[in-house]
N, C-alpha and C. Protein backbone atom coordinates (compact mmCIF):
# COMPACT_ATOMS: atom_id res chain seq x y z
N UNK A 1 -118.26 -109.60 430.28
CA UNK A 1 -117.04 -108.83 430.25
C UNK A 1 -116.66 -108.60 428.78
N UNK A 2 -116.38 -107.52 428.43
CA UNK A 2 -115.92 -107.05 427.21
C UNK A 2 -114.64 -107.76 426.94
N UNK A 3 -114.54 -108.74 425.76
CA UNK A 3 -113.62 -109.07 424.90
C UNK A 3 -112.66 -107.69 423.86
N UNK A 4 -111.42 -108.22 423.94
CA UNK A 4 -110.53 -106.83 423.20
C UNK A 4 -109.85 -107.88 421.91
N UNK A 5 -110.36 -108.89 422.02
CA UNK A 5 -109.52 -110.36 420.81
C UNK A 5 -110.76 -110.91 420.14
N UNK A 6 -110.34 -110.54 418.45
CA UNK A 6 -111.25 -111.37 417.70
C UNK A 6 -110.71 -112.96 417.69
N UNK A 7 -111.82 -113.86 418.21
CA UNK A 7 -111.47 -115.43 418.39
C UNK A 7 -111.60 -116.03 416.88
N UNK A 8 -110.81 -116.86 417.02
CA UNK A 8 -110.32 -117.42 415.10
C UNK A 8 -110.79 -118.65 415.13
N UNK A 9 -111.17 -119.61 416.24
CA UNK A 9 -111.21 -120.38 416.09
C UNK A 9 -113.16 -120.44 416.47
N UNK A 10 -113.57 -121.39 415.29
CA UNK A 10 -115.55 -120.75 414.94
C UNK A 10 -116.04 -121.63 415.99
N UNK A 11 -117.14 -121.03 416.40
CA UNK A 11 -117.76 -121.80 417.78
C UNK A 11 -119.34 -121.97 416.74
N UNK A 12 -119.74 -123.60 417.14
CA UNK A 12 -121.03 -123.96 416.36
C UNK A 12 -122.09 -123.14 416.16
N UNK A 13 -122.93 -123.09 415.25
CA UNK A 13 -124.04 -122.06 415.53
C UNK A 13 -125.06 -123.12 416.50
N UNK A 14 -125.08 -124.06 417.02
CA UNK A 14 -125.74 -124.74 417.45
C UNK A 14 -125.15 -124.45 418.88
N UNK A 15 -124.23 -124.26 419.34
CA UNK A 15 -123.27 -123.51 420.34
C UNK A 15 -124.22 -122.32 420.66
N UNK A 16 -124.20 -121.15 419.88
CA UNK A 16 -124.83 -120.08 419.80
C UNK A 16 -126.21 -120.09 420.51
N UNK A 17 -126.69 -120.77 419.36
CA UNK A 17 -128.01 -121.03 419.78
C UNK A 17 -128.51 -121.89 420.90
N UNK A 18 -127.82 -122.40 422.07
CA UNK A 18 -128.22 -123.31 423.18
C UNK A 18 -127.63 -122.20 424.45
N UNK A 19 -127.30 -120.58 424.13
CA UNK A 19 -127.04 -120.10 425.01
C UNK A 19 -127.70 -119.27 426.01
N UNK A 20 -127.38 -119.57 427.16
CA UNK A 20 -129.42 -118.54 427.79
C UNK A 20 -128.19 -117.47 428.59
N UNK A 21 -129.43 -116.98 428.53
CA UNK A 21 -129.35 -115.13 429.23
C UNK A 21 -128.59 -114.21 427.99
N UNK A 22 -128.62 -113.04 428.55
CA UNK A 22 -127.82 -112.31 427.56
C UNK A 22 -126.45 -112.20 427.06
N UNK A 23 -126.08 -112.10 425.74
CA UNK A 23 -124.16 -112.60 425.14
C UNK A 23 -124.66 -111.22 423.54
N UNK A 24 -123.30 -110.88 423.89
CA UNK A 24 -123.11 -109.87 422.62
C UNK A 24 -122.88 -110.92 422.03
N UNK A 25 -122.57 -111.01 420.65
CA UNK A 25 -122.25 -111.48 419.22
C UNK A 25 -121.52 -110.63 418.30
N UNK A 26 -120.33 -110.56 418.33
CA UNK A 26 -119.61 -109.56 417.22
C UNK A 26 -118.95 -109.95 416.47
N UNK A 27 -119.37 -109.49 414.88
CA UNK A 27 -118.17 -110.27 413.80
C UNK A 27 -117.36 -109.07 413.04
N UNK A 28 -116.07 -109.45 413.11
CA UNK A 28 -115.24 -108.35 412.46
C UNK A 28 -113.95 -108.93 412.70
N UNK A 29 -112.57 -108.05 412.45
CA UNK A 29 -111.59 -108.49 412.17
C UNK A 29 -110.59 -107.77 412.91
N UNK A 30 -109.64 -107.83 413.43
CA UNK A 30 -108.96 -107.13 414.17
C UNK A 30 -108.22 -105.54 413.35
N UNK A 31 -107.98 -106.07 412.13
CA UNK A 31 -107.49 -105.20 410.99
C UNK A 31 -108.09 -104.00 410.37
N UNK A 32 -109.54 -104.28 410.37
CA UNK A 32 -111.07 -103.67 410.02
C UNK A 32 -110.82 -102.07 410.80
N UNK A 33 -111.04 -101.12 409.85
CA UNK A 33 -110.66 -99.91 410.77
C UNK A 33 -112.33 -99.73 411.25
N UNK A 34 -113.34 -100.13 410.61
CA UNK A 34 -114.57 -100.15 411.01
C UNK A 34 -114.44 -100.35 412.37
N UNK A 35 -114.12 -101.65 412.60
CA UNK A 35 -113.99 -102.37 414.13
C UNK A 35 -113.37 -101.67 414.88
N UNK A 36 -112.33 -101.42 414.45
CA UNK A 36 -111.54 -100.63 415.54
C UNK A 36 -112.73 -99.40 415.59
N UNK A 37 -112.73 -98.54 415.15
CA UNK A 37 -113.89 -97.04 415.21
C UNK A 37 -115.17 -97.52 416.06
N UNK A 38 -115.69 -98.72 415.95
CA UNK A 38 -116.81 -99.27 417.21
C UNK A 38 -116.33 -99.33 418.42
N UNK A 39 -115.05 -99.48 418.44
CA UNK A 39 -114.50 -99.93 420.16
C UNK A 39 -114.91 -98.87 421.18
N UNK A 40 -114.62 -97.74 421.11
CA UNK A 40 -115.01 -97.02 422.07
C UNK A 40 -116.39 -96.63 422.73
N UNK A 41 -117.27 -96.81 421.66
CA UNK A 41 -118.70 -96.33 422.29
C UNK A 41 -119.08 -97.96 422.32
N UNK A 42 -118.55 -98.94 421.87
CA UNK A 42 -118.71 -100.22 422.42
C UNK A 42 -118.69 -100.60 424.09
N UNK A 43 -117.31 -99.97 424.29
CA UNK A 43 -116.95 -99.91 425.67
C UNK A 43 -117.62 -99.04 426.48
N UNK A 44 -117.85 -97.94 426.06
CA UNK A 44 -118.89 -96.98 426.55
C UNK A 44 -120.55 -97.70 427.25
N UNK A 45 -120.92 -98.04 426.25
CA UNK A 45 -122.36 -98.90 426.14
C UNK A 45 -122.02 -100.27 427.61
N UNK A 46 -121.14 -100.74 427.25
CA UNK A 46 -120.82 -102.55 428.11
C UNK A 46 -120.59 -102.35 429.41
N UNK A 47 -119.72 -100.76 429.95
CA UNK A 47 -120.25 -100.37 431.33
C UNK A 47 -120.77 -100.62 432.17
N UNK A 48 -122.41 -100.75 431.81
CA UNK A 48 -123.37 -100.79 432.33
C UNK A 48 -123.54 -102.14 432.01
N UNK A 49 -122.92 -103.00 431.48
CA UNK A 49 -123.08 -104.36 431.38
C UNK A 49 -122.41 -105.57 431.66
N UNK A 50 -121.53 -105.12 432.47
CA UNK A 50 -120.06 -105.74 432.46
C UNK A 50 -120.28 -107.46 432.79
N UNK A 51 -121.42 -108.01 433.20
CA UNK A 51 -121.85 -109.42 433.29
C UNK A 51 -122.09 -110.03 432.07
N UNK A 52 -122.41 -109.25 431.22
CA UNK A 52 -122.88 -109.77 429.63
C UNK A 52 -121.24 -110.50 429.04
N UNK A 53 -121.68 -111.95 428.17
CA UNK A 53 -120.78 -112.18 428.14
C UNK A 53 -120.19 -111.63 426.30
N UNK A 54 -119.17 -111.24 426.11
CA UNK A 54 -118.58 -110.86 424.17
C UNK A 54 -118.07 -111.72 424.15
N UNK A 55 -118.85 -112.21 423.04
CA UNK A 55 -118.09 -113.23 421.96
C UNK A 55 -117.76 -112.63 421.07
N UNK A 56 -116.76 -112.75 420.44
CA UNK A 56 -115.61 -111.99 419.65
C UNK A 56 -115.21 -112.81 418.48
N UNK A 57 -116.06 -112.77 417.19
CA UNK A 57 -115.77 -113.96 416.06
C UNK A 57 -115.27 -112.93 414.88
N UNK A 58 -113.54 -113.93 414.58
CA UNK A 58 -113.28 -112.95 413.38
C UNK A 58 -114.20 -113.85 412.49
N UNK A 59 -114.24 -112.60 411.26
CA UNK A 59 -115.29 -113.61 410.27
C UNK A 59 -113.95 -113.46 408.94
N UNK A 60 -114.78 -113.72 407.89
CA UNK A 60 -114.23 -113.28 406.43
C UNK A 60 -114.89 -114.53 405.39
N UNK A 61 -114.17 -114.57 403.94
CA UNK A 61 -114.75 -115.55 403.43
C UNK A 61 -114.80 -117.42 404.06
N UNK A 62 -115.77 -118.06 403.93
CA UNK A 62 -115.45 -119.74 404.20
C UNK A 62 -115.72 -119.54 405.71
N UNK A 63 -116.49 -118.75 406.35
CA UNK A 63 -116.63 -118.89 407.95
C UNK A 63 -118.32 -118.55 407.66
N UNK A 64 -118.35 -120.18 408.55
CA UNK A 64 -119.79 -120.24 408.79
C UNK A 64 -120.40 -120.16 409.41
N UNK A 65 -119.93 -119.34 410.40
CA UNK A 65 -120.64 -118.85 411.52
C UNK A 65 -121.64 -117.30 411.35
N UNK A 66 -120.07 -116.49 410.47
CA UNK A 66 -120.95 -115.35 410.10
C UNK A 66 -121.47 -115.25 409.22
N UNK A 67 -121.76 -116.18 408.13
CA UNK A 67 -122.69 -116.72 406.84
C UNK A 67 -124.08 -116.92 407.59
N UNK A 68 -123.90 -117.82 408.45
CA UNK A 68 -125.22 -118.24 409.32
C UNK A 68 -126.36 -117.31 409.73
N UNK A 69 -125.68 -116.37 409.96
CA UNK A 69 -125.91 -114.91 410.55
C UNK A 69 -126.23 -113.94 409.57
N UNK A 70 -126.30 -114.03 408.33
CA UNK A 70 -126.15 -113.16 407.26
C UNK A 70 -124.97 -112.03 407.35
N UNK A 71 -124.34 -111.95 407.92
CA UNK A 71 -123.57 -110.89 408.15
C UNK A 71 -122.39 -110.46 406.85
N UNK A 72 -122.76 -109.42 406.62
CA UNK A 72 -122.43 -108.73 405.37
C UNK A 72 -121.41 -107.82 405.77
N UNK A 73 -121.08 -106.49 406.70
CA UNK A 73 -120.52 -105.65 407.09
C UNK A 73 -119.97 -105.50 408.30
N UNK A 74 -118.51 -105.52 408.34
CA UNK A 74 -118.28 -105.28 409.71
C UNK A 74 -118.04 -103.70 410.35
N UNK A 75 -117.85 -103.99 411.73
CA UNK A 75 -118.39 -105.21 412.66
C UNK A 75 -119.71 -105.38 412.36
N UNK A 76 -120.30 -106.51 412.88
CA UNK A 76 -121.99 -106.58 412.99
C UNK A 76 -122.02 -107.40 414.37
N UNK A 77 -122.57 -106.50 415.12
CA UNK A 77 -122.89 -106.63 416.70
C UNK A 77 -124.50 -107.12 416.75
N UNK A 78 -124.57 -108.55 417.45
CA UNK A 78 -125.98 -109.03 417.20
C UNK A 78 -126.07 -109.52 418.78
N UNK A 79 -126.95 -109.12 419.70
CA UNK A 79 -127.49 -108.65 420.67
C UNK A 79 -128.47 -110.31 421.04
N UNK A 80 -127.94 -110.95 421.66
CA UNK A 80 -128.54 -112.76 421.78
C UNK A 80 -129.16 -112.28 423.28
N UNK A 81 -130.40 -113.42 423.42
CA UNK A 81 -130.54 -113.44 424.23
C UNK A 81 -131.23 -114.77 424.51
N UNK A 82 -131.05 -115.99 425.19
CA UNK A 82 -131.56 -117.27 424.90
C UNK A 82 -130.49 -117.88 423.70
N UNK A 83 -130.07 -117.47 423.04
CA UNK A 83 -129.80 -117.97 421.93
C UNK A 83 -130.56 -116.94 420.76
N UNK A 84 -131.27 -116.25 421.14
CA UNK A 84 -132.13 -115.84 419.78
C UNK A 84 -131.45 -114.41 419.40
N UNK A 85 -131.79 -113.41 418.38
CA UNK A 85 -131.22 -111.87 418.17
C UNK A 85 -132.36 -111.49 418.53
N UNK A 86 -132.04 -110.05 419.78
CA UNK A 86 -133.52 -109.79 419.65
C UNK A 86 -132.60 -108.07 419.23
N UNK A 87 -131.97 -107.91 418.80
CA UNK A 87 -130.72 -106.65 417.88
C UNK A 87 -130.05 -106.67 417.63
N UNK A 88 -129.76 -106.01 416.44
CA UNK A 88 -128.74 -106.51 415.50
C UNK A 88 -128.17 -104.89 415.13
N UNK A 89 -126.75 -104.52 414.98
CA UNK A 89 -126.22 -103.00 414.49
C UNK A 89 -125.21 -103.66 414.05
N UNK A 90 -125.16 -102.49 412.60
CA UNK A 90 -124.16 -102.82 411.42
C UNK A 90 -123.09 -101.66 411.56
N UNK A 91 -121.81 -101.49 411.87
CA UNK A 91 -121.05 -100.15 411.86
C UNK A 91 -121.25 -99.41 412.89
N UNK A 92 -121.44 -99.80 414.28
CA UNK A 92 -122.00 -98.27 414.93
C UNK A 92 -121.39 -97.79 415.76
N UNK A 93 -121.54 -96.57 415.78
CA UNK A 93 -120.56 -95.64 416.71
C UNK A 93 -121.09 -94.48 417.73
N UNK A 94 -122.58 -94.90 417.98
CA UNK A 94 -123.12 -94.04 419.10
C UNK A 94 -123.44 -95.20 419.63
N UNK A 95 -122.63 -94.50 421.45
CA UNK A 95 -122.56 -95.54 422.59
C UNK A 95 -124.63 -95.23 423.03
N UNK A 96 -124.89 -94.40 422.86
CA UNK A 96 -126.72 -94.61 422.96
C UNK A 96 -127.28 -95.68 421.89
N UNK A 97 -127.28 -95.44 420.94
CA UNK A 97 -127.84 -96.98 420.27
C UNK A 97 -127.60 -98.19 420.56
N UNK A 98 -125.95 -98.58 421.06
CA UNK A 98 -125.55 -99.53 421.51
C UNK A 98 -125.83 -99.68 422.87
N UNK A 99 -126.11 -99.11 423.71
CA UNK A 99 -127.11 -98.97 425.08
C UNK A 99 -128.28 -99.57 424.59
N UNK A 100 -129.08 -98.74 423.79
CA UNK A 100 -130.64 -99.32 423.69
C UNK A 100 -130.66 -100.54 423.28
N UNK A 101 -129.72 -101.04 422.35
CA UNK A 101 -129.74 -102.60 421.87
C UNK A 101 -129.35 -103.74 423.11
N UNK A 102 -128.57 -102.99 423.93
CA UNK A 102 -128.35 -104.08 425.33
C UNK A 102 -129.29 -103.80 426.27
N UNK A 103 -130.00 -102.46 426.34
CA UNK A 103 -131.37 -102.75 427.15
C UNK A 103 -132.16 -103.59 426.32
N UNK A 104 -132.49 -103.78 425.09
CA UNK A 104 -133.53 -104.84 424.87
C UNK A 104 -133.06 -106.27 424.90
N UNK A 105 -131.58 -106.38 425.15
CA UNK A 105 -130.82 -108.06 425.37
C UNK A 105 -131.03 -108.45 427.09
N UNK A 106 -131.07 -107.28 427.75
CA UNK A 106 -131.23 -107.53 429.14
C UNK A 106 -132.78 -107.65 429.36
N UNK A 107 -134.06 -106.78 428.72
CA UNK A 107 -135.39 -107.01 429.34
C UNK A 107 -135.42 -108.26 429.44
């Protein structure tokens, strides 16, 4: 189910990584006009996914969750599956790319 709340409080990367089946991964900030401009073809894309679970991590400096992750730009939507990335999108705003990245979290 699509999350609409960046969560503040950091969940382990060891958390992350012990999770099976498919889970979005999104880091950004509620403030971020980036983030906001992803929401819609976000929602667009999750449609067709509505079992997948969003995790919703604000990031910024001193958070080591999205350090862990390399994550440089928000949002950065990273596509888990097992625990592992098998896609990763930096900024995006076509609900088709964000489709193809959750068909390869669901194969």
């Amino acid at each position: 189910m699509m999350n609409d709340t960046y969560c503040v409080a950091q969940m382990a990367r060891a958390e992350i990584d012990a999770l099976t089946g498919p889970a979005l991964l999104e880091f950004g900030t509620g403030w971020c006009g980036h983030c906001r401009a992803t929401q819609a073809p976000l929602a667009a894309a999750f449609a067709q996914y509505p079992g997948v679970p969003h995790l919703r991590m604000e990031d910024g400096p001193g958070r080591a969750l999205g350090r862990s992750f390399r994550v440089k730009l928000w949002p950065t939507l990273i596509f888990l599956k097992d625990g592992q990335e098998v896609a990763r999108l930096v900024r995006p705003l076509d609900s088709a790319e964000i489709a193809t990245a959750f068909a390869l979290m669901a194969a």
